[in-house]
C-alpha atoms as a PDB file:
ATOM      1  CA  UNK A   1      -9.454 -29.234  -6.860  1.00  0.00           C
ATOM      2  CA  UNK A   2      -9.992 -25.429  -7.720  1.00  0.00           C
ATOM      3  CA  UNK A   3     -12.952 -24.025  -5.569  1.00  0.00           C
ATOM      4  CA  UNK A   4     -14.714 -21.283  -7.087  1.00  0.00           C
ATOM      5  CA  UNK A   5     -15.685 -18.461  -4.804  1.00  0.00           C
ATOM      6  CA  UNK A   6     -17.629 -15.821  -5.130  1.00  0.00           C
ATOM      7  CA  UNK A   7     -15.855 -12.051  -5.401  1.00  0.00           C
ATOM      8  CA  UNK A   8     -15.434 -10.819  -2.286  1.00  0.00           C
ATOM      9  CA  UNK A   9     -15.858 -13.632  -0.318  1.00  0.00           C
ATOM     10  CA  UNK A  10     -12.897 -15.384   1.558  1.00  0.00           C
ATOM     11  CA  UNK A  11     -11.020 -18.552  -0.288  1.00  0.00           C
ATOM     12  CA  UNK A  12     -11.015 -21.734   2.469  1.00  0.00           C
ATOM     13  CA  UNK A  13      -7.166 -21.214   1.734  1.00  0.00           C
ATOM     14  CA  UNK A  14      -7.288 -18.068   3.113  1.00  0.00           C
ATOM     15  CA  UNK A  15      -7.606 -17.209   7.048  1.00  0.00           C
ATOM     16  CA  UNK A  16      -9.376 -14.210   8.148  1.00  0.00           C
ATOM     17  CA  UNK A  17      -9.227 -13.930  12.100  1.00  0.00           C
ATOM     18  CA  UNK A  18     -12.284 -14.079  14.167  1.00  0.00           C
ATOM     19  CA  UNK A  19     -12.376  -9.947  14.769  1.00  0.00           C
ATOM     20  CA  UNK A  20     -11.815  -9.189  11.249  1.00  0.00           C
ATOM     21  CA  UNK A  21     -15.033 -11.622  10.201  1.00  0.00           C
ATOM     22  CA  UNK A  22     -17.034 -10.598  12.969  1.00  0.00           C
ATOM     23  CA  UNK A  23     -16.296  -6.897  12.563  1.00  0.00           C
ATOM     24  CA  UNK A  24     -17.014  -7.351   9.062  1.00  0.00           C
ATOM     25  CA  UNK A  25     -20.688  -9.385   9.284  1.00  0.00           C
ATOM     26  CA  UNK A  26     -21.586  -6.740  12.109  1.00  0.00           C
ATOM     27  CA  UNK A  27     -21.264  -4.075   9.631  1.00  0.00           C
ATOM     28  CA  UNK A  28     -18.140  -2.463  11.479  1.00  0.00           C
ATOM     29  CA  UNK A  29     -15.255  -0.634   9.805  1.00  0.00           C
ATOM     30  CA  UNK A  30     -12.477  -2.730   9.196  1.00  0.00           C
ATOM     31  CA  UNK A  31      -8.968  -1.167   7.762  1.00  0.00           C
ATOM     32  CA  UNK A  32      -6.478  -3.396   5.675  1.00  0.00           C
ATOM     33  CA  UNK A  33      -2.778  -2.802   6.313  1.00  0.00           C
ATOM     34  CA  UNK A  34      -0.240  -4.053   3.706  1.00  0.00           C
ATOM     35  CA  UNK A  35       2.765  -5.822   5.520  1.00  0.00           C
ATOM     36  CA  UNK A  36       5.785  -5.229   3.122  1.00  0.00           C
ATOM     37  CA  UNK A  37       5.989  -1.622   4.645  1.00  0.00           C
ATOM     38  CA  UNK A  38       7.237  -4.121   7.583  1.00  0.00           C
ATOM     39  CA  UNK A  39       9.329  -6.937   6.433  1.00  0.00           C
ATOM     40  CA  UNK A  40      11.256  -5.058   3.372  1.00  0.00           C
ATOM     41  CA  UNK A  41      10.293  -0.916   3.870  1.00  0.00           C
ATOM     42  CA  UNK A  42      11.321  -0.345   7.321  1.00  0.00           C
ATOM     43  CA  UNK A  43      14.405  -1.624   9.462  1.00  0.00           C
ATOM     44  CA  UNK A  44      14.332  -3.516  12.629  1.00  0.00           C
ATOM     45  CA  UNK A  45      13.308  -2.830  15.241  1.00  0.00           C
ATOM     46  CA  UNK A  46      11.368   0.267  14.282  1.00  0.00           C
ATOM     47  CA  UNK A  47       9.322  -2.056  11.686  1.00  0.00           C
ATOM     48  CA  UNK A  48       7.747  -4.091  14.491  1.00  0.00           C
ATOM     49  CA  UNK A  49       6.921  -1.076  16.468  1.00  0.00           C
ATOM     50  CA  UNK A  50       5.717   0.864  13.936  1.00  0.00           C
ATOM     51  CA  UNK A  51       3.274  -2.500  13.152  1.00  0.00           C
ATOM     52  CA  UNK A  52       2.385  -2.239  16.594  1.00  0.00           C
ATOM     53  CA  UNK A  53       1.533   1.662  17.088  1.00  0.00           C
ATOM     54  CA  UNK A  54      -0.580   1.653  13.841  1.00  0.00           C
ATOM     55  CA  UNK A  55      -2.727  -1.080  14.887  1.00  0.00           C
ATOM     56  CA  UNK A  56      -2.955   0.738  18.657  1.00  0.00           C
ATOM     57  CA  UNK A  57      -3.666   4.152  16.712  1.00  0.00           C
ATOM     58  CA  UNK A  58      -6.302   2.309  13.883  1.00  0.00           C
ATOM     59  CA  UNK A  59      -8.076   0.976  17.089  1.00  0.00           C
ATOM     60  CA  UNK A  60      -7.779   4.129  19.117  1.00  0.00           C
ATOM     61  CA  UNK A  61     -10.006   5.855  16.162  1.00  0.00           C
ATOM     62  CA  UNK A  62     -12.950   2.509  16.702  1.00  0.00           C
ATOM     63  CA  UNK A  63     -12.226   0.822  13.294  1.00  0.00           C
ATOM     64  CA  UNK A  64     -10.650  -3.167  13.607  1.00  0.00           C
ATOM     65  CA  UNK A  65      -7.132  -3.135  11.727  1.00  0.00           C
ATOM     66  CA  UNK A  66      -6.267  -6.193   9.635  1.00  0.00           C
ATOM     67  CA  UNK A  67      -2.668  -6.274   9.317  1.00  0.00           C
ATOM     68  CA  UNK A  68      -2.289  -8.778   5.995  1.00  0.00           C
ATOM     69  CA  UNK A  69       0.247 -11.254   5.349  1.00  0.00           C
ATOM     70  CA  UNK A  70       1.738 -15.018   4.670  1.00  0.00           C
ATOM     71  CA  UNK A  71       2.472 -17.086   7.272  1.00  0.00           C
ATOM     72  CA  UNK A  72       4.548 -20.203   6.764  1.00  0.00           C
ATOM     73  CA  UNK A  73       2.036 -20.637   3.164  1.00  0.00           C
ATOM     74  CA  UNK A  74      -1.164 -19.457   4.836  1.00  0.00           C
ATOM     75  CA  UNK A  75      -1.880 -15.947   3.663  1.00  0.00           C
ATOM     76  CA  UNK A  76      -3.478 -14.162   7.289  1.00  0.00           C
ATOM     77  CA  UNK A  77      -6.036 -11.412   6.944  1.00  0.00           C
ATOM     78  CA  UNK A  78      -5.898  -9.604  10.677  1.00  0.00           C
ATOM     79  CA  UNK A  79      -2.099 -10.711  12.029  1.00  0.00           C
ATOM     80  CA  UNK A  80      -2.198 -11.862  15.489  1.00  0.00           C
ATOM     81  CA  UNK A  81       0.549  -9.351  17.463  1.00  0.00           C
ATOM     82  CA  UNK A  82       2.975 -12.547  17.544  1.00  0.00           C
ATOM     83  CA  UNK A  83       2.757 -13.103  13.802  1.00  0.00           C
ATOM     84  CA  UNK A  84       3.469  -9.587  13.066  1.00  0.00           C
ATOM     85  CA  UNK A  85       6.362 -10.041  15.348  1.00  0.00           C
ATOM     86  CA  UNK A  86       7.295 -13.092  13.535  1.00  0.00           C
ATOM     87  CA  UNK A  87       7.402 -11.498  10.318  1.00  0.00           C
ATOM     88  CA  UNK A  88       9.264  -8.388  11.546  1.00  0.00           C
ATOM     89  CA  UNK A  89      12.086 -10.510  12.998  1.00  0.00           C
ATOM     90  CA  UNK A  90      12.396 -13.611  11.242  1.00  0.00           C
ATOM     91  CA  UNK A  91      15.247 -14.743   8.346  1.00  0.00           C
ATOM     92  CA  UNK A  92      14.070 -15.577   4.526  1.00  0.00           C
ATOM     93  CA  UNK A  93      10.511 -13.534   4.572  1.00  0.00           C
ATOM     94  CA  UNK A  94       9.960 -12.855   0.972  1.00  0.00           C
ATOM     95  CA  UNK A  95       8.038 -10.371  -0.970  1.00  0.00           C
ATOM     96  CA  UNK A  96       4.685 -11.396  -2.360  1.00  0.00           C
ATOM     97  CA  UNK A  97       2.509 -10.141  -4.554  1.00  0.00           C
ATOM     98  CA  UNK A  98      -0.433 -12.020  -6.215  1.00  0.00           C
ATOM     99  CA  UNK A  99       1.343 -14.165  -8.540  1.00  0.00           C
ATOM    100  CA  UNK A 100       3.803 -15.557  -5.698  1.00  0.00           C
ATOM    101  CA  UNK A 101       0.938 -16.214  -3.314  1.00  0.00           C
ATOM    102  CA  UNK A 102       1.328 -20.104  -4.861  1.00  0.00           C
ATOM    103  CA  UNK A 103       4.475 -19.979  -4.313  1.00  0.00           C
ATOM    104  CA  UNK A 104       4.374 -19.421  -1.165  1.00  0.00           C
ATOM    105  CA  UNK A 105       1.540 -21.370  -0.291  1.00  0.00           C
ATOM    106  CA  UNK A 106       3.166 -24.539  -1.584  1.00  0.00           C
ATOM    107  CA  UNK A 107       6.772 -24.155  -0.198  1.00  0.00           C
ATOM    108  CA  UNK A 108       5.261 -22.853   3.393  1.00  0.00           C
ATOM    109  CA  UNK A 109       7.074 -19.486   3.105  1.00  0.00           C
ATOM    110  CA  UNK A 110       6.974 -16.614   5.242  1.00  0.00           C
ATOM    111  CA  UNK A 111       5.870 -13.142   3.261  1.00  0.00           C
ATOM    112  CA  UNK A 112       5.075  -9.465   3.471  1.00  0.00           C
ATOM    113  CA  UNK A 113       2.114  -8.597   1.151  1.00  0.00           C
ATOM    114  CA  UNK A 114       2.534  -5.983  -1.240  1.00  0.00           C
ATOM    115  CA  UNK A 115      -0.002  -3.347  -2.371  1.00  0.00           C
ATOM    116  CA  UNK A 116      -1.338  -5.786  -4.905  1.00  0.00           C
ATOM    117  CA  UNK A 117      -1.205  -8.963  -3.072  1.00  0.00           C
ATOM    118  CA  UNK A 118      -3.047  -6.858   0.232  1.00  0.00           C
ATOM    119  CA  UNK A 119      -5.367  -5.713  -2.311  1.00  0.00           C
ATOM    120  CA  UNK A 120      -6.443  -8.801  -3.219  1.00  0.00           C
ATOM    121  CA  UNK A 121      -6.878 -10.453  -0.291  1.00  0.00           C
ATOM    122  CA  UNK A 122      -8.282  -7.461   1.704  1.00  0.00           C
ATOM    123  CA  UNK A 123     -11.363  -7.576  -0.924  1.00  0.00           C
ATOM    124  CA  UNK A 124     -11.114 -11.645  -0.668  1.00  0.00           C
ATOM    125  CA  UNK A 125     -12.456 -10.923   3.185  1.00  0.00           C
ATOM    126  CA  UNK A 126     -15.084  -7.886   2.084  1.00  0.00           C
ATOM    127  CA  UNK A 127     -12.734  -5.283   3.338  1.00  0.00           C
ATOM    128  CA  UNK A 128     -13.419  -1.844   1.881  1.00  0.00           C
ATOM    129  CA  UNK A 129     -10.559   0.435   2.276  1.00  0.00           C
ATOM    130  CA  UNK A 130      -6.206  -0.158   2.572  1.00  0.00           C
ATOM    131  CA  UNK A 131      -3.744   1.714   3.737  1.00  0.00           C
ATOM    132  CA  UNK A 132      -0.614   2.291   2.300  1.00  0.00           C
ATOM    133  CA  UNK A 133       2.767   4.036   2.517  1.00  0.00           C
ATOM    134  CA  UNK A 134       3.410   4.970  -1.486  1.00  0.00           C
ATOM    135  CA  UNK A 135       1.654   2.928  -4.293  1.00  0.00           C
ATOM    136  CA  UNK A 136       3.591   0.853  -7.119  1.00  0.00           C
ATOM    137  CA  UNK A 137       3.915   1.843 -10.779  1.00  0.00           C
ATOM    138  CA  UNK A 138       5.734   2.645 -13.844  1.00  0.00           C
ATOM    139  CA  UNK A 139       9.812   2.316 -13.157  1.00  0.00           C
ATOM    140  CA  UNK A 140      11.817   4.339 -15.575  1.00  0.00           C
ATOM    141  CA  UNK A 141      12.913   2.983 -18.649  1.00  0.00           C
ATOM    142  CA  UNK A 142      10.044   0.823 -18.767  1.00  0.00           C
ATOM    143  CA  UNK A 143       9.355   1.327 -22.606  1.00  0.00           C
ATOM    144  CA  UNK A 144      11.996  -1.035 -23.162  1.00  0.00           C
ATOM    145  CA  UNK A 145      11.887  -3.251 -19.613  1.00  0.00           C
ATOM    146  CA  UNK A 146       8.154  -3.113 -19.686  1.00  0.00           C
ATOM    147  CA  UNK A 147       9.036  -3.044 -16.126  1.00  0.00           C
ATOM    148  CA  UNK A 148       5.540  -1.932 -14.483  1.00  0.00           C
ATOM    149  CA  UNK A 149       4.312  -2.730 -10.440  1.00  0.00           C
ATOM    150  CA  UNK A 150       1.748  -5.849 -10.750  1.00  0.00           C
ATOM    151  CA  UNK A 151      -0.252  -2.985  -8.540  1.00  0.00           C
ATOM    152  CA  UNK A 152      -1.745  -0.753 -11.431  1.00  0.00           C
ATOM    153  CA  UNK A 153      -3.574  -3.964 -13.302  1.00  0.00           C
ATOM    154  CA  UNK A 154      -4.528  -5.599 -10.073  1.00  0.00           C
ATOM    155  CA  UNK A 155      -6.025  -2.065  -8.484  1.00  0.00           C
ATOM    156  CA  UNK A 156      -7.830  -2.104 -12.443  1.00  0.00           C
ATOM    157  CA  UNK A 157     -10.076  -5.115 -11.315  1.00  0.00           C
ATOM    158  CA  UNK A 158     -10.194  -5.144  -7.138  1.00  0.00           C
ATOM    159  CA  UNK A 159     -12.352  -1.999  -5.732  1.00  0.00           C
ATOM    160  CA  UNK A 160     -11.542  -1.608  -2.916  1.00  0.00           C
ATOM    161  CA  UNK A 161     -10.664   2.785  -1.612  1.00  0.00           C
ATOM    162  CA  UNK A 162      -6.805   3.219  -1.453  1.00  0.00           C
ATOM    163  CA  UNK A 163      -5.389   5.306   0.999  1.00  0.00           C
ATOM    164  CA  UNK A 164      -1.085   6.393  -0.417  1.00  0.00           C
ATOM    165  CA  UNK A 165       0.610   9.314  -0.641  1.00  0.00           C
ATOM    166  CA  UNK A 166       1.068   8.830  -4.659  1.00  0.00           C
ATOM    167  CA  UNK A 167       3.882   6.600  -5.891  1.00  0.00           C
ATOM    168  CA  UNK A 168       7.119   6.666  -4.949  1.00  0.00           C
ATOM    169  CA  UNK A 169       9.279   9.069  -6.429  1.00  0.00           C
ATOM    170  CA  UNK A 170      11.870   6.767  -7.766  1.00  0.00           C
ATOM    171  CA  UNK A 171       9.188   6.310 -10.275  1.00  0.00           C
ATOM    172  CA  UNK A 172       8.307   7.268 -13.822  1.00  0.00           C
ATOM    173  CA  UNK A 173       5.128   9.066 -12.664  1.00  0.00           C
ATOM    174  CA  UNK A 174       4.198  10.491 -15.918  1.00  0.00           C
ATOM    175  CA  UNK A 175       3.945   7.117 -17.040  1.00  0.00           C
ATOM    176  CA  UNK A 176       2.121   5.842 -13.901  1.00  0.00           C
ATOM    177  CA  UNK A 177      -0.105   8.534 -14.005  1.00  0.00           C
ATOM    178  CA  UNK A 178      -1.546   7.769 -17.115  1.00  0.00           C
ATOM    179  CA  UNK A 179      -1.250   4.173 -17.159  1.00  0.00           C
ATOM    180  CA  UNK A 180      -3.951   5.268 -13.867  1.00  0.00           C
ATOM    181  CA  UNK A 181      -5.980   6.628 -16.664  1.00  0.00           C
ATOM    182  CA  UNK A 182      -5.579   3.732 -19.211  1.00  0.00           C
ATOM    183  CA  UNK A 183      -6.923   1.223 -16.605  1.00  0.00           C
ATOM    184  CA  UNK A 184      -9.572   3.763 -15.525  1.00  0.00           C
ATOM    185  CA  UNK A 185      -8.621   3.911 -11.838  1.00  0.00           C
ATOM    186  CA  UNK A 186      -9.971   7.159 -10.272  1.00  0.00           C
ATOM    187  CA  UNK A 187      -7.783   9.027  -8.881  1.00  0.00           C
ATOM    188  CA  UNK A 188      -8.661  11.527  -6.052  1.00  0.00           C
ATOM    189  CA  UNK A 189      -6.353  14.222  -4.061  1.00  0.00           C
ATOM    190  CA  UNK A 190      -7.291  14.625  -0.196  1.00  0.00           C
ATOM    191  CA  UNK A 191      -7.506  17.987  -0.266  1.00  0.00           C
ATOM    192  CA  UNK A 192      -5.275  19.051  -3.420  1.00  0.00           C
ATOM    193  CA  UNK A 193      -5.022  18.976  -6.916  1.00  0.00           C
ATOM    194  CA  UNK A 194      -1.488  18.114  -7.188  1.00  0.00           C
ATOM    195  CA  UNK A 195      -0.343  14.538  -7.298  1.00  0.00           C
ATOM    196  CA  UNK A 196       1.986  13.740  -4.244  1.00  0.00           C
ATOM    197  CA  UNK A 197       5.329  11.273  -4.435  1.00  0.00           C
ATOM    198  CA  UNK A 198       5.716   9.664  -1.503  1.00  0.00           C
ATOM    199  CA  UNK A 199       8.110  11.697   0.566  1.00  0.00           C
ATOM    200  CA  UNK A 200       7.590  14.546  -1.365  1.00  0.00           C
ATOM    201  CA  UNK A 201       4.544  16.797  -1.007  1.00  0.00           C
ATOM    202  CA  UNK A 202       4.247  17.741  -5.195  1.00  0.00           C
ATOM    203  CA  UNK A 203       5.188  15.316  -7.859  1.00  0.00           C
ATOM    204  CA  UNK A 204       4.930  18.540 -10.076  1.00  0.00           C
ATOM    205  CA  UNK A 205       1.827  16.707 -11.874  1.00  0.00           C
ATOM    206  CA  UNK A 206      -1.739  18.073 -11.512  1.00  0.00           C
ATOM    207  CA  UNK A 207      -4.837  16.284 -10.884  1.00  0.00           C
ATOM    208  CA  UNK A 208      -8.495  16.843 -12.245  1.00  0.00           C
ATOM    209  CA  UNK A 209     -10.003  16.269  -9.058  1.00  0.00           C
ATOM    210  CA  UNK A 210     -10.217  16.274  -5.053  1.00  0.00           C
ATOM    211  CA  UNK A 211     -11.689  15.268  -1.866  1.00  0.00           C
ATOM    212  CA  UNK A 212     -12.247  17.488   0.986  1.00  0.00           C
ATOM    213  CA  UNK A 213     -13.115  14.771   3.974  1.00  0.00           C
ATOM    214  CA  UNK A 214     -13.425  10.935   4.605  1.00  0.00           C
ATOM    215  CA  UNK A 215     -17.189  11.399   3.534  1.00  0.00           C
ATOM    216  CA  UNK A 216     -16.459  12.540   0.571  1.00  0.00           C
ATOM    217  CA  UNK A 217     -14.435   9.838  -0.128  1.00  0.00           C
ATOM    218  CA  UNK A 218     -16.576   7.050   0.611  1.00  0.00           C
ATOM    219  CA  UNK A 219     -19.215   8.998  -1.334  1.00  0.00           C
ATOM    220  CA  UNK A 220     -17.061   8.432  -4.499  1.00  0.00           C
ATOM    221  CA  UNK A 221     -16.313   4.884  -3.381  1.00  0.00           C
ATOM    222  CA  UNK A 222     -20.543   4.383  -3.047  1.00  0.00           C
ATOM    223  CA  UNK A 223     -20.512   5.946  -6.585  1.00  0.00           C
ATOM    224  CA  UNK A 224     -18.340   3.494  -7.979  1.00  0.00           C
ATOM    225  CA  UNK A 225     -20.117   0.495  -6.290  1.00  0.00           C
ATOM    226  CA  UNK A 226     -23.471   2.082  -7.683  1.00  0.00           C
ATOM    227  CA  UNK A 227     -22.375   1.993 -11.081  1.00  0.00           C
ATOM    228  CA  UNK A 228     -20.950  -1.432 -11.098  1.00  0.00           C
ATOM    229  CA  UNK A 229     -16.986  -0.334 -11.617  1.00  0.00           C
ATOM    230  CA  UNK A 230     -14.276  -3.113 -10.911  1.00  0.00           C
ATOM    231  CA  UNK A 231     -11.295  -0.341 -10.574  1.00  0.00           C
ATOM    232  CA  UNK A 232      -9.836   0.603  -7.019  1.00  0.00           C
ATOM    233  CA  UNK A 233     -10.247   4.273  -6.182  1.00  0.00           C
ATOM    234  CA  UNK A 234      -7.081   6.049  -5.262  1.00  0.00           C
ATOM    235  CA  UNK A 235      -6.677   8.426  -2.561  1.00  0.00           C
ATOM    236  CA  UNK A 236      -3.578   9.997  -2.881  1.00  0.00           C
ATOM    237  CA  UNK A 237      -2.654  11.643   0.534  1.00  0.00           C
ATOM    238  CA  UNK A 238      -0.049  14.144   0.902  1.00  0.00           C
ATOM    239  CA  UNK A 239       2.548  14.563   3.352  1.00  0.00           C
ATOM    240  CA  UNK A 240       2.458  18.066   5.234  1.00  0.00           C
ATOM    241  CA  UNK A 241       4.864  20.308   3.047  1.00  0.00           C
ATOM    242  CA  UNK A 242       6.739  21.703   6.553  1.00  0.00           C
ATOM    243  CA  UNK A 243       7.255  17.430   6.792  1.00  0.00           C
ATOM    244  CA  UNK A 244       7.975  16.018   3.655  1.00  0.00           C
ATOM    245  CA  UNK A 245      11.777  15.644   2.831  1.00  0.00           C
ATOM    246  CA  UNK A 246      13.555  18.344   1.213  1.00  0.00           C
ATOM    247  CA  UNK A 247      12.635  18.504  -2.141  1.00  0.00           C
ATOM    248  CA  UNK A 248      16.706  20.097  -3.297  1.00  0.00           C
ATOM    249  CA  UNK A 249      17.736  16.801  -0.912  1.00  0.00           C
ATOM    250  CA  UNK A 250      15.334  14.354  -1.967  1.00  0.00           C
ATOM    251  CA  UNK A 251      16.318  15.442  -6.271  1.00  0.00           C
ATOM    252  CA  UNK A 252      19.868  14.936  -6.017  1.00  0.00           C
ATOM    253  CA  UNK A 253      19.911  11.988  -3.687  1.00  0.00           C
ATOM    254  CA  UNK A 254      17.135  10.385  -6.356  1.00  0.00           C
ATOM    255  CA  UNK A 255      19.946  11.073  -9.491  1.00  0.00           C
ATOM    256  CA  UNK A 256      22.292   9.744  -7.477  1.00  0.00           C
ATOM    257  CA  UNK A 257      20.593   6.623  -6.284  1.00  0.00           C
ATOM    258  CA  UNK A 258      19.345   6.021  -9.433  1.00  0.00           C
ATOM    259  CA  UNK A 259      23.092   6.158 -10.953  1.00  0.00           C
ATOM    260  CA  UNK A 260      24.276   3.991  -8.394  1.00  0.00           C
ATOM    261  CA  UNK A 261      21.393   1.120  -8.965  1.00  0.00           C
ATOM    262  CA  UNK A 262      22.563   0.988 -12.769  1.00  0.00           C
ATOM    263  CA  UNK A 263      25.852   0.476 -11.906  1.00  0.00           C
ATOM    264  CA  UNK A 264      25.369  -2.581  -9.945  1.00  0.00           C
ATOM    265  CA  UNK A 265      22.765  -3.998 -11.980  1.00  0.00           C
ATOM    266  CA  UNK A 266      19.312  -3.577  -9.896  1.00  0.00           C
ATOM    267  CA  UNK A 267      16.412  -4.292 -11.440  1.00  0.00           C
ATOM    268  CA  UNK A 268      13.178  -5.581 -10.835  1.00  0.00           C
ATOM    269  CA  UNK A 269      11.649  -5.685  -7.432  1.00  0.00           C
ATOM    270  CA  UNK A 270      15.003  -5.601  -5.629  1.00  0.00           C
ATOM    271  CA  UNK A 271      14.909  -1.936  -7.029  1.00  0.00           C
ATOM    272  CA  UNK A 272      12.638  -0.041  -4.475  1.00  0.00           C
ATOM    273  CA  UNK A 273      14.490  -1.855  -1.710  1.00  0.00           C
ATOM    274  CA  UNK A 274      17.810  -0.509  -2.807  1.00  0.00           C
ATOM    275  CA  UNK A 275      16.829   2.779  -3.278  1.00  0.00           C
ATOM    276  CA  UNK A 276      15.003   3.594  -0.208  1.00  0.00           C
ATOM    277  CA  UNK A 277      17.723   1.744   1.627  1.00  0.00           C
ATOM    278  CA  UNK A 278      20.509   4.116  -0.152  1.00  0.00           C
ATOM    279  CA  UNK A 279      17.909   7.039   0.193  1.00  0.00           C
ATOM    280  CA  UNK A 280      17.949   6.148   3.846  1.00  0.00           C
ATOM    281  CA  UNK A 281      21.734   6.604   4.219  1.00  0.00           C
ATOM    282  CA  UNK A 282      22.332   9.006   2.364  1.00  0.00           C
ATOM    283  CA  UNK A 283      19.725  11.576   4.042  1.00  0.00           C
ATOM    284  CA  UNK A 284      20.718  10.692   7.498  1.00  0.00           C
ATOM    285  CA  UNK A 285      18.027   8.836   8.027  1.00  0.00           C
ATOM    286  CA  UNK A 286      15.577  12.031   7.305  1.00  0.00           C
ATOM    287  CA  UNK A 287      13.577   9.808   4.325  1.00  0.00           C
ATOM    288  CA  UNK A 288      12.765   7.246   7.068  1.00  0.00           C
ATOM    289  CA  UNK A 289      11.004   9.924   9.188  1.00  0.00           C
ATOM    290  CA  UNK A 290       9.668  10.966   6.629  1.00  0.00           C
ATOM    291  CA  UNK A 291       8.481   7.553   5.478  1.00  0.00           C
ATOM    292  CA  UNK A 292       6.885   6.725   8.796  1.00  0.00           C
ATOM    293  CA  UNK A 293       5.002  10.544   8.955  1.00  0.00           C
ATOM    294  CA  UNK A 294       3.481   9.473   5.587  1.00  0.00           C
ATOM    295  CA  UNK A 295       2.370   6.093   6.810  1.00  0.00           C
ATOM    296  CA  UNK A 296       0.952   7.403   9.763  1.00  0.00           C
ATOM    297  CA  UNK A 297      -1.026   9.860   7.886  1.00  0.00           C
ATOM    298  CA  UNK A 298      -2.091   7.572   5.345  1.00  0.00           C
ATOM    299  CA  UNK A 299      -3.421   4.815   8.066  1.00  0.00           C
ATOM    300  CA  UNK A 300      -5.302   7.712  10.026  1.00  0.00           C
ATOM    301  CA  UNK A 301      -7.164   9.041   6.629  1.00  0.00           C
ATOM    302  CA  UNK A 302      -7.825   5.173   6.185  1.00  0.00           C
ATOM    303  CA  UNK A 303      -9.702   4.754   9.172  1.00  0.00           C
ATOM    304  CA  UNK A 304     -11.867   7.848   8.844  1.00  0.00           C
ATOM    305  CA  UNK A 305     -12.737   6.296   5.528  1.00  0.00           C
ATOM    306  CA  UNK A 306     -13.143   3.363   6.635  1.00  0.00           C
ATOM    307  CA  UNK A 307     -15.456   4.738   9.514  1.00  0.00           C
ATOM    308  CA  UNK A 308     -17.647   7.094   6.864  1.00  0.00           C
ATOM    309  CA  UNK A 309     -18.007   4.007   5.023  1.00  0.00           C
ATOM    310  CA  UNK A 310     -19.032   1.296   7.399  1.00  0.00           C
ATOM    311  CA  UNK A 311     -21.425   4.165   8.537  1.00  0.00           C
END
């Protein structure tokens, strides 16, 4: 029988870990991580360590991480170190967002999170800010796929503060940047006006507004809360210009990817996988660096936020 909970209050379906719940009624900051950064972004081993390291590093700055993800069915708010080991290594771990959390639940499967699914479940357990590598959105050609990341009209209705460094570029981000607008999502640079993608410092698109620190950015979130909004706000988080993949590189590598994913007939959400996999190659291995500099700074800014917030 359906059992209807409150918003933002934990399902009985869902477990959220001892540390996270008593961080959380003790009024200390608490930082969701998403998990398909892990079992589908990153190879192994350097997913489980960079798992690892982010928690040490969340901790290291006094806020509680909650690593989030499924666990044979049981969706896990705050991974113990041996489930995020579990996840990192095992065979068959699918990708979940909200509408496979069922699925999952019901055939017992293991599953990164995605944005959306994280999302959900972070504000399920009264956490107030997520980290992220690069957000969903719009995919090219989507005026006649309607092929659009179930993260834009799940951010719409969940506010909680999102920490990415844009979208990925792979993206339409026109098309993502105003579908942003149509679902009234603010959307905030750290310390810019341009909109960042991913690897790349400057999407080439402009934004109305910015942040300068972490208290500005829970101020905004307080704002939102004040006036009764629903919508996520977006941080988007730039990588360091001397650090973010070369943008001649990262353009013809993109055309090139893109070309190839046609050809063999990717679509959907095996899409991102194949490209950042082929982007991976075909830089030597520079866009994972990259990658992982972009997380890192993402999951820091998190945990400020995170701190100003709780404060």
């Amino acid at each position: 029988m359906p059992v209807d909970v409150p918003p933002g209050s934990a399902h009985p379906a869902i477990r959220v870990t001892e540390e996270v719940r008593a961080a959380l009624d003790d009024g200390r900051p608490v930082l969701a991580l998403e998990s398909t950064i892990l079992t589908h972004g990153l190879p192994r081993p350097r997913n489980l360590e960079v798992a690892l390291r982010s928690e040490a590093e969340v901790r290291a700055a006094g806020v509680v991480p909650a690593t989030i993800g499924v666990v044979a069915g049981v969706p896990v708010v705050g991974l113990a170190a041996a489930e995020i080991e579990h996840l990192c290594t095992a065979e068959g771990v699918v990708k979940a967002s909200v509408r496979d959390l069922p699925i999952a639940r019901a055939k017992r499967l293991d599953a990164g999170t995605t944005v959306a699914a994280t999302a959900w479940l972070a504000h399920r357990a009264r956490i107030r800010v997520m980290s992220t590598g690069g957000l969903g959105g719009v995919h090219r050609g989507a005026g006649e796929s309607f092929d659009e990341s179930a993260d834009l009209p799940l951010l719409a209705e969940t506010p909680i503060t999102l920490v990415s460094a844009g979208v990925k570029s792979i993206l339409d981000i026109a098309a993502t940047l105003e579908r942003l607008e149509t679902l009234s999502i603010p959307v905030v640079g750290y310390r810019t006006n341009r909109f960042p993608a991913f690897t790349v410092t400057d999407s080439g698109f402009a934004l109305d507004y910015r942040v300068e620190s972490p208290a500005e950015a829970a101020a905004l979130a307080r704002a939102r809360d004040e006036l009764g909004l629903r919508a996520a706000v977006l941080v988007a988080n730039p990588v360091a210009p001397e650090r973010q993949l070369d943008p001649a590189l990262h353009d013809r590598v993109l055309a090139e990817s893109l070309a190839a994913a046609a050809a063999a007939g990717v679509t959907g959400h095996d899409t991102t996988p194949f490209l950042l996999e082929r982007f991976q190659r075909e830089t030597g291995g520079a866009s994972l660096e990259v990658n992982l500099e972009v997380y890192r700074g993402n999951v820091s800014l998190g945990a400020e936020i995170a701190r100003e917030l709780a404060g």
